[in-house]
N, C-alpha and C. Protein backbone atom coordinates (compact mmCIF):
# COMPACT_ATOMS: atom_id res chain seq x y z
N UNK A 1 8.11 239.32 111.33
CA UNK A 1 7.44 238.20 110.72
C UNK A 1 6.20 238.62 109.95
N UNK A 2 5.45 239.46 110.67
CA UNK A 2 4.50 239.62 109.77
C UNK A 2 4.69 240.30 108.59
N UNK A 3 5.66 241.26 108.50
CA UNK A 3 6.41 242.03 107.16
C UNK A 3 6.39 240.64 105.85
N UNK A 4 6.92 239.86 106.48
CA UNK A 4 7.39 238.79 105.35
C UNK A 4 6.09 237.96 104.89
N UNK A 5 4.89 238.47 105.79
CA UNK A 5 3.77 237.46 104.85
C UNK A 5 3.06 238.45 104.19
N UNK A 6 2.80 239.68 104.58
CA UNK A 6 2.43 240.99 103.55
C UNK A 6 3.47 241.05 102.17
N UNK A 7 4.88 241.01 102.19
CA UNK A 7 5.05 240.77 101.16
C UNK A 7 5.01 239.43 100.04
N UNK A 8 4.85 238.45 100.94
CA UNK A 8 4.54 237.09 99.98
C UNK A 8 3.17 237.45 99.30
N UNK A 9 2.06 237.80 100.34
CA UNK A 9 0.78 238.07 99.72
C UNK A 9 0.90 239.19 98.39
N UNK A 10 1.92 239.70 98.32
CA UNK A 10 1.66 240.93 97.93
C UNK A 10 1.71 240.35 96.84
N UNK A 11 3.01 239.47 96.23
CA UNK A 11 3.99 238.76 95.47
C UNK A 11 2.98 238.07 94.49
N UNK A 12 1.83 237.40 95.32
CA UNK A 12 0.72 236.77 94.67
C UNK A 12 -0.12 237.21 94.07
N UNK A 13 -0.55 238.47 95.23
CA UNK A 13 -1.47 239.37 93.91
C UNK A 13 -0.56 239.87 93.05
N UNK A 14 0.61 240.16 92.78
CA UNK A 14 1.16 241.13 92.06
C UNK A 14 1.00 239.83 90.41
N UNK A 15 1.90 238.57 91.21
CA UNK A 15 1.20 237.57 89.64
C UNK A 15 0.27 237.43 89.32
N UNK A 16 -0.75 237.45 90.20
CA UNK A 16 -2.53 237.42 89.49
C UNK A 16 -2.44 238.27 88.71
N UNK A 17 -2.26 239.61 89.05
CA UNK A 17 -2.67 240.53 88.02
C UNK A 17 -1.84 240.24 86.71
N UNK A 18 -0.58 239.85 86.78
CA UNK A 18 0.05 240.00 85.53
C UNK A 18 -0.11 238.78 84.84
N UNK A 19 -1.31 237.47 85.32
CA UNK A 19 -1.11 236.00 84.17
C UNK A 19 -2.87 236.80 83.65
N UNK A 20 -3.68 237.63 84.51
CA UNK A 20 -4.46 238.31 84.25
C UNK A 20 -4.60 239.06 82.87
N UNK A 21 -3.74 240.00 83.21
CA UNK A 21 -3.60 241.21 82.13
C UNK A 21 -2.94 240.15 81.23
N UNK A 22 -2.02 239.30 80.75
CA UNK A 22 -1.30 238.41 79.86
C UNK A 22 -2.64 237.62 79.18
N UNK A 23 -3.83 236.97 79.93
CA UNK A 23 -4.69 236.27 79.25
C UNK A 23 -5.85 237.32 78.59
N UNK A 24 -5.67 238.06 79.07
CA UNK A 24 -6.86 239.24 78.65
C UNK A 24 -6.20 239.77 76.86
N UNK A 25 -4.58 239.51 77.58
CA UNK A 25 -3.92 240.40 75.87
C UNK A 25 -3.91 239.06 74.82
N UNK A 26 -3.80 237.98 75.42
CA UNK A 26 -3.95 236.81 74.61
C UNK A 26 -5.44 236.60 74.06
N UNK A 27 -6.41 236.86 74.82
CA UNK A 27 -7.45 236.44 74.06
C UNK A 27 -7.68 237.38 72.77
N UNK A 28 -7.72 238.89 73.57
CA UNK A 28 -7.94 240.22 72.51
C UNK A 28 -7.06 239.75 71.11
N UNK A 29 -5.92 239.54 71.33
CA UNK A 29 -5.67 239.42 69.96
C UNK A 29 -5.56 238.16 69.23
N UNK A 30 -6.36 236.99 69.97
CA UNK A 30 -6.51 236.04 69.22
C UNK A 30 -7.84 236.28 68.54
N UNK A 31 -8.73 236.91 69.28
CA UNK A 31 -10.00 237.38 68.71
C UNK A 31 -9.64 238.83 67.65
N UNK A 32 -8.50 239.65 67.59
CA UNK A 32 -8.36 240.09 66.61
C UNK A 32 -8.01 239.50 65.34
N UNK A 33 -6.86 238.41 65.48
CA UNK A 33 -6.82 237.87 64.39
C UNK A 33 -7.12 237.02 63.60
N UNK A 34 -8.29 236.48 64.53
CA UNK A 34 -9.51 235.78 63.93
C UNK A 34 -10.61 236.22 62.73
N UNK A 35 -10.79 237.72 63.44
CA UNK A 35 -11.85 238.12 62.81
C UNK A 35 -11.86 238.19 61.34
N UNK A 36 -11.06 238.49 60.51
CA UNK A 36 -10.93 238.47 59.00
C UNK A 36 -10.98 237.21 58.59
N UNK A 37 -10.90 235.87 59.20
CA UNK A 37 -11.48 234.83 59.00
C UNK A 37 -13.16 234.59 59.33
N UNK A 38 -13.61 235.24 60.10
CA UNK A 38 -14.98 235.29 60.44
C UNK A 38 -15.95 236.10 59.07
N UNK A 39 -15.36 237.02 58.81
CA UNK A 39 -15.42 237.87 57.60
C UNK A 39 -15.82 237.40 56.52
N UNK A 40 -15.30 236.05 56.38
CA UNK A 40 -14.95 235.27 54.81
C UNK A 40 -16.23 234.81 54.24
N UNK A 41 -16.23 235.71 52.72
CA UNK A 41 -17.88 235.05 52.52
C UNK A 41 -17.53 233.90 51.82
N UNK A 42 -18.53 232.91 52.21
CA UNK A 42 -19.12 231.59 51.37
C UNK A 42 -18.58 231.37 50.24
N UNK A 43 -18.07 230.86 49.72
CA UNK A 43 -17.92 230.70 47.95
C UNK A 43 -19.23 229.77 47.58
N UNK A 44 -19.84 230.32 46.43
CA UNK A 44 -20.69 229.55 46.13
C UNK A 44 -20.60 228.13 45.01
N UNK A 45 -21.20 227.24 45.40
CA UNK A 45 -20.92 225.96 45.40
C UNK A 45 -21.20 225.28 43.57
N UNK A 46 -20.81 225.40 42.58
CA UNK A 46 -20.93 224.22 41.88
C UNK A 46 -21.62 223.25 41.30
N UNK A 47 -23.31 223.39 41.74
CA UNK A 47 -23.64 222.07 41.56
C UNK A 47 -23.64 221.27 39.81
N UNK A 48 -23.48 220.32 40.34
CA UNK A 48 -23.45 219.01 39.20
C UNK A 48 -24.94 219.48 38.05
N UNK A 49 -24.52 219.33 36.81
CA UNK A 49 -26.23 219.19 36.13
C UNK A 49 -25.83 218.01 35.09
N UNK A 50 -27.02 217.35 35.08
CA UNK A 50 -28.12 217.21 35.89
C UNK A 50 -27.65 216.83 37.21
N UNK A 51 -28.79 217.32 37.77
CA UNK A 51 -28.66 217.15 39.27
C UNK A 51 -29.75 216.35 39.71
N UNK A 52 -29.96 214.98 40.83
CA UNK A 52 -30.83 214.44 41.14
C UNK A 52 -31.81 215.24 42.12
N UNK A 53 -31.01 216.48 42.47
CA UNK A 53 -32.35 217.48 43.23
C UNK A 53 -33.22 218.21 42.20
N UNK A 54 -32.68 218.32 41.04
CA UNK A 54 -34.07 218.90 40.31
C UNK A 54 -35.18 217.91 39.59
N UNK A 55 -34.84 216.77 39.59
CA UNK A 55 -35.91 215.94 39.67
C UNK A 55 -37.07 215.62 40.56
N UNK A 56 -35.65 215.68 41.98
CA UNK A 56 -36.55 215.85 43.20
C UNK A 56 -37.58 216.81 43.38
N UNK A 57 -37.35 218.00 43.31
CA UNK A 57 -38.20 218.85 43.23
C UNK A 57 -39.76 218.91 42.22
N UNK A 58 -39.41 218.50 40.88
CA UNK A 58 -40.13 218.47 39.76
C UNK A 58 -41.22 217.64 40.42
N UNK A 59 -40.64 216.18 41.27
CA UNK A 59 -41.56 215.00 41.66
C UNK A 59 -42.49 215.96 43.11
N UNK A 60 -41.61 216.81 43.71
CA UNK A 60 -42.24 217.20 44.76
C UNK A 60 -43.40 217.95 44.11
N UNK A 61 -43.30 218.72 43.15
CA UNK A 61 -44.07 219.68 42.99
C UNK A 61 -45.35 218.79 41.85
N UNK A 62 -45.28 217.44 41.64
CA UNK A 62 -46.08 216.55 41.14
C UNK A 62 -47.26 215.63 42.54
N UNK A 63 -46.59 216.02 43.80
CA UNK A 63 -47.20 215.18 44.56
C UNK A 63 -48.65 215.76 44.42
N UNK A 64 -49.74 214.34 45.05
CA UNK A 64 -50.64 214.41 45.25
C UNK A 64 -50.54 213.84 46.79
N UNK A 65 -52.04 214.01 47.64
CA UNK A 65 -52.58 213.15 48.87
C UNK A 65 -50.90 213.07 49.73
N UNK A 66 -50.66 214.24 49.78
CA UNK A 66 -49.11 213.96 50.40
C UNK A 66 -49.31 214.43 51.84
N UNK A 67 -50.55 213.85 52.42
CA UNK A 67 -50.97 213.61 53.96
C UNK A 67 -51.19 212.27 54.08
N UNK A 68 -51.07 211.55 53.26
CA UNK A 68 -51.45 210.15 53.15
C UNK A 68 -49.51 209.70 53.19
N UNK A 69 -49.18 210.15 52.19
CA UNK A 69 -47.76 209.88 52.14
C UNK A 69 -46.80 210.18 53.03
N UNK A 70 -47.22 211.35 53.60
CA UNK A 70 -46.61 211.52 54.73
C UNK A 70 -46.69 210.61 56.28
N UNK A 71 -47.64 210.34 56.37
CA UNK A 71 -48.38 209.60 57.66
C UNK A 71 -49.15 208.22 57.08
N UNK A 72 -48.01 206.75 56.49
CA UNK A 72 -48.42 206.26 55.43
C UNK A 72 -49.41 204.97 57.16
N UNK A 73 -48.93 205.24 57.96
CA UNK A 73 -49.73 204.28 58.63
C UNK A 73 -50.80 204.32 59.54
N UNK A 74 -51.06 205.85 59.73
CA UNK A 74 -53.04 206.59 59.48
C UNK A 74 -53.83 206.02 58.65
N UNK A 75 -53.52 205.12 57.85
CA UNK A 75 -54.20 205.16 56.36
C UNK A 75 -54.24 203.27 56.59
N UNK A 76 -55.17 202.75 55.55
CA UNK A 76 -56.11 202.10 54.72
C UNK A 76 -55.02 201.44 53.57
N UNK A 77 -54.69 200.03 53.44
CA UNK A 77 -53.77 199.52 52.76
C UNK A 77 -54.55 200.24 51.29
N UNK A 78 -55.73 199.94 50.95
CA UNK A 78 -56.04 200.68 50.08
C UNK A 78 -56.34 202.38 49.61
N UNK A 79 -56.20 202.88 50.45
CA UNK A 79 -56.09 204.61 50.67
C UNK A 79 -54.27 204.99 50.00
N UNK A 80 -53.96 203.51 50.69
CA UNK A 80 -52.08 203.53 50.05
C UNK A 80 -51.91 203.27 48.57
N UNK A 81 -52.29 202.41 48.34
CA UNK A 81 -52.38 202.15 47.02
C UNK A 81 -53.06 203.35 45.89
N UNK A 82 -54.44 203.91 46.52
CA UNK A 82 -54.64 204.62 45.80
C UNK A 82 -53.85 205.99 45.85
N UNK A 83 -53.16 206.19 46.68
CA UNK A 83 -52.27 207.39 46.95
C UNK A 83 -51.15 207.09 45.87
N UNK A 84 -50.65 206.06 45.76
CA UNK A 84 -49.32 205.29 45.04
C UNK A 84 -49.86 205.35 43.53
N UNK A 85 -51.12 205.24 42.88
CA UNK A 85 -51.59 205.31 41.97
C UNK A 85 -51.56 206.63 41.41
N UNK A 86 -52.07 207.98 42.06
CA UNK A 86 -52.32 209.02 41.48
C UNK A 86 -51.20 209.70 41.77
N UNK A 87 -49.71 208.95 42.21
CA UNK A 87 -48.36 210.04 41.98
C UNK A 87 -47.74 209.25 41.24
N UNK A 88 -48.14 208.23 40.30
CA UNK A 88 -47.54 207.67 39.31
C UNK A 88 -46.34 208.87 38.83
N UNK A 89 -47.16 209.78 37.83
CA UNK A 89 -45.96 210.61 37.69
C UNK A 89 -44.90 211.49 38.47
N UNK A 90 -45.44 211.76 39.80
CA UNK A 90 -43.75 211.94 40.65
C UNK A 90 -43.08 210.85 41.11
N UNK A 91 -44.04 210.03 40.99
CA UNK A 91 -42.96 208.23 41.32
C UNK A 91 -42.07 208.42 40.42
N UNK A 92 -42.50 208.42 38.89
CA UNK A 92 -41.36 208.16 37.61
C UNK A 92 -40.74 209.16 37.20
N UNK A 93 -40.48 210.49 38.46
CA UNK A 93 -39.70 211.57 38.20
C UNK A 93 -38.90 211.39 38.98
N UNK A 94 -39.21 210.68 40.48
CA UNK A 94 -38.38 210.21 41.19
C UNK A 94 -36.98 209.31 40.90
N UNK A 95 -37.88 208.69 39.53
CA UNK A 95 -37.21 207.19 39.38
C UNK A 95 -35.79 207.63 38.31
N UNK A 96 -36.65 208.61 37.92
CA UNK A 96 -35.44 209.31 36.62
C UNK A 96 -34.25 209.87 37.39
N UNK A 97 -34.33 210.47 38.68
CA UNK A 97 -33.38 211.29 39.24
C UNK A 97 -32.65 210.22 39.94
N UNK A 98 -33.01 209.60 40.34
CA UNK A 98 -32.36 208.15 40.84
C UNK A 98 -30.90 207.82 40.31
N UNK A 99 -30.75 208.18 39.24
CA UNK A 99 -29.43 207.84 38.17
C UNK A 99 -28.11 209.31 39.04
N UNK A 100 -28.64 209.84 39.26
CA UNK A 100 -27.63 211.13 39.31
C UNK A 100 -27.61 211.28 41.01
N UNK A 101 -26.48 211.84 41.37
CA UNK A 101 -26.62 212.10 42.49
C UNK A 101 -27.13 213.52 43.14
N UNK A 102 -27.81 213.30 44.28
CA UNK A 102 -29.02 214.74 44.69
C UNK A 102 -27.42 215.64 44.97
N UNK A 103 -27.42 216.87 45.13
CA UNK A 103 -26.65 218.12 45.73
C UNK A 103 -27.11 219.41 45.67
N UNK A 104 -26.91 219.61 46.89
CA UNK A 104 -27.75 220.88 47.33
C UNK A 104 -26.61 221.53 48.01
N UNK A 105 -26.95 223.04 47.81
CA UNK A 105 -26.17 223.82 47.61
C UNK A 105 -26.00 223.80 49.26
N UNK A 106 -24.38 224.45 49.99
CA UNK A 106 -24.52 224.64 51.19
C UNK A 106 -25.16 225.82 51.90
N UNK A 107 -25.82 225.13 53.28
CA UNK A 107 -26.35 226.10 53.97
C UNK A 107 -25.11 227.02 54.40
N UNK A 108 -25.30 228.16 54.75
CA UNK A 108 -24.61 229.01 55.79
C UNK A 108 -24.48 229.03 57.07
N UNK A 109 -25.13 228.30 57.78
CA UNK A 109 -25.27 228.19 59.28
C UNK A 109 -26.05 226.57 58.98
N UNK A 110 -25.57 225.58 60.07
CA UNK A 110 -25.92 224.11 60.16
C UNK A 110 -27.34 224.67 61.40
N UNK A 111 -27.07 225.14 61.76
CA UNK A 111 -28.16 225.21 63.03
C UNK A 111 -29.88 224.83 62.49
N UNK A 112 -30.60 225.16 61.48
CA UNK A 112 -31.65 224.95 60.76
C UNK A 112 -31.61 224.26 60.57
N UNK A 113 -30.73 223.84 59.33
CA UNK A 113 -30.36 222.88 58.76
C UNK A 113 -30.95 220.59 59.21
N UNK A 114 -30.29 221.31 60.65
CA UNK A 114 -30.07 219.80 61.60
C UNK A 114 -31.52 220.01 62.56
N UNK A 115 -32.10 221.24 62.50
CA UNK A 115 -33.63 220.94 63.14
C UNK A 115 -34.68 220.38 62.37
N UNK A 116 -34.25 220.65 60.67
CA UNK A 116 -35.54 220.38 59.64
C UNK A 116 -35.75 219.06 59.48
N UNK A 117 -37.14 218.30 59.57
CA UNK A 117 -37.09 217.06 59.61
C UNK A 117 -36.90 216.07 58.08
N UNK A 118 -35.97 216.38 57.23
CA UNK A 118 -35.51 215.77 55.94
C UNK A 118 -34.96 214.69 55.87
N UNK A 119 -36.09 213.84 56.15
CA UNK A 119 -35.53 212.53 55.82
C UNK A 119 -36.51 211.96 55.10
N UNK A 120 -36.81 212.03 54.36
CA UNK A 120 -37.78 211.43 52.86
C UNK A 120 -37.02 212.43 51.69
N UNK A 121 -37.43 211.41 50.85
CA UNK A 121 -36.61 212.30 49.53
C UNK A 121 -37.32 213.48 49.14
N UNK A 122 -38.93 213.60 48.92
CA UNK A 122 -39.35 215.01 49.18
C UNK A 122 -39.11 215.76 49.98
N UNK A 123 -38.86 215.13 51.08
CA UNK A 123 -38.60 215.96 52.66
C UNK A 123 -37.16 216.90 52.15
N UNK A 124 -36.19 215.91 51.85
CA UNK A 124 -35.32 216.46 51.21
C UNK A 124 -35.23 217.59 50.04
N UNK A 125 -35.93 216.87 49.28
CA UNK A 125 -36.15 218.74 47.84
C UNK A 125 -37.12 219.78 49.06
N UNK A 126 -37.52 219.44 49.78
CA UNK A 126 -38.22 220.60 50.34
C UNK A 126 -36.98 221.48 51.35
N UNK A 127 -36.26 221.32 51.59
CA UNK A 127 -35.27 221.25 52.55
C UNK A 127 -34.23 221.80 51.86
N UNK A 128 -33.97 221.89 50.70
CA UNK A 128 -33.21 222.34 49.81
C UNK A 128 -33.66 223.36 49.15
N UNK A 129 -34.62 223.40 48.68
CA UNK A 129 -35.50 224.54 47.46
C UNK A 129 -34.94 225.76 47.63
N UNK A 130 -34.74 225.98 49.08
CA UNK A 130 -34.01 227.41 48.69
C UNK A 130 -32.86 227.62 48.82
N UNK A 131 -32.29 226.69 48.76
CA UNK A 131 -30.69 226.97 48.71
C UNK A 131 -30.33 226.80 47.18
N UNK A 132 -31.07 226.40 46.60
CA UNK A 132 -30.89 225.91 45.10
C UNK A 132 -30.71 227.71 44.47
N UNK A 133 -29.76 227.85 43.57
CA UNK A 133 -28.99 228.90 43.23
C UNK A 133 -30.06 229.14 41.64
């Protein structure tokens, strides 16, 4: 009797090892034939011209008091206004790009990307500037 449970045990390790060694050869060469897909560079992207991001930018690089604009409710209804006054001209660079749609070139990795806080339309040309080709 005991013969017959040494070989059942045996029977069990003997399949461990072999769904073992079988997943070890399955992964290796799924990770081999992955890799030349991992490899693959980027194609670079296309953008549209005009493009509503180079307006964006033009207006970014027009801002004034853009601590006021940024943090518009720190501020003085009139501190706003006068902030709104002296970016007249990135307002109406803004307003021009408005017509076209913004596109920015793709990142290579999303990971940055989804930490940067771009959600204002400057926020946005800032967020882009260097992906721009």
């Amino acid at each position: 009797m005991r013969q017959a449970g040494r070989h059942g045990r045996r029977r069990w390790v003997q399949a461990l090892a072999v769904l073992t060694a079988v997943a070890l050869f399955g992964t290796w060469s799924v990770w081999q034939g992955s890799r030349p897909l991992l490899d693959q560079p980027i194609p670079p992207k296309v953008l549209p011209s005009p493009n509503a991001l180079d307006f964006y930018l033009r207006a970014a690089a027009l801002e004034v008091d853009s601590e006021v604009i940024d943090s518009p409710s720190r501020h003085t209804p009139a501190q706003l206004a006068d902030a709104v006054e002296r970016n007249q001209p990135a307002l109406a660079e803004l307003r021009r790009g408005f017509a076209y749609q913004p596109r920015c070139a793709p990142a290579a990795a999303i990971g940055p990307a989804l930490s940067d806080p771009a959600w204002t339309v400057l926020g946005l040309a800032s967020t882009c500037r260097d992906r721009v080709p």
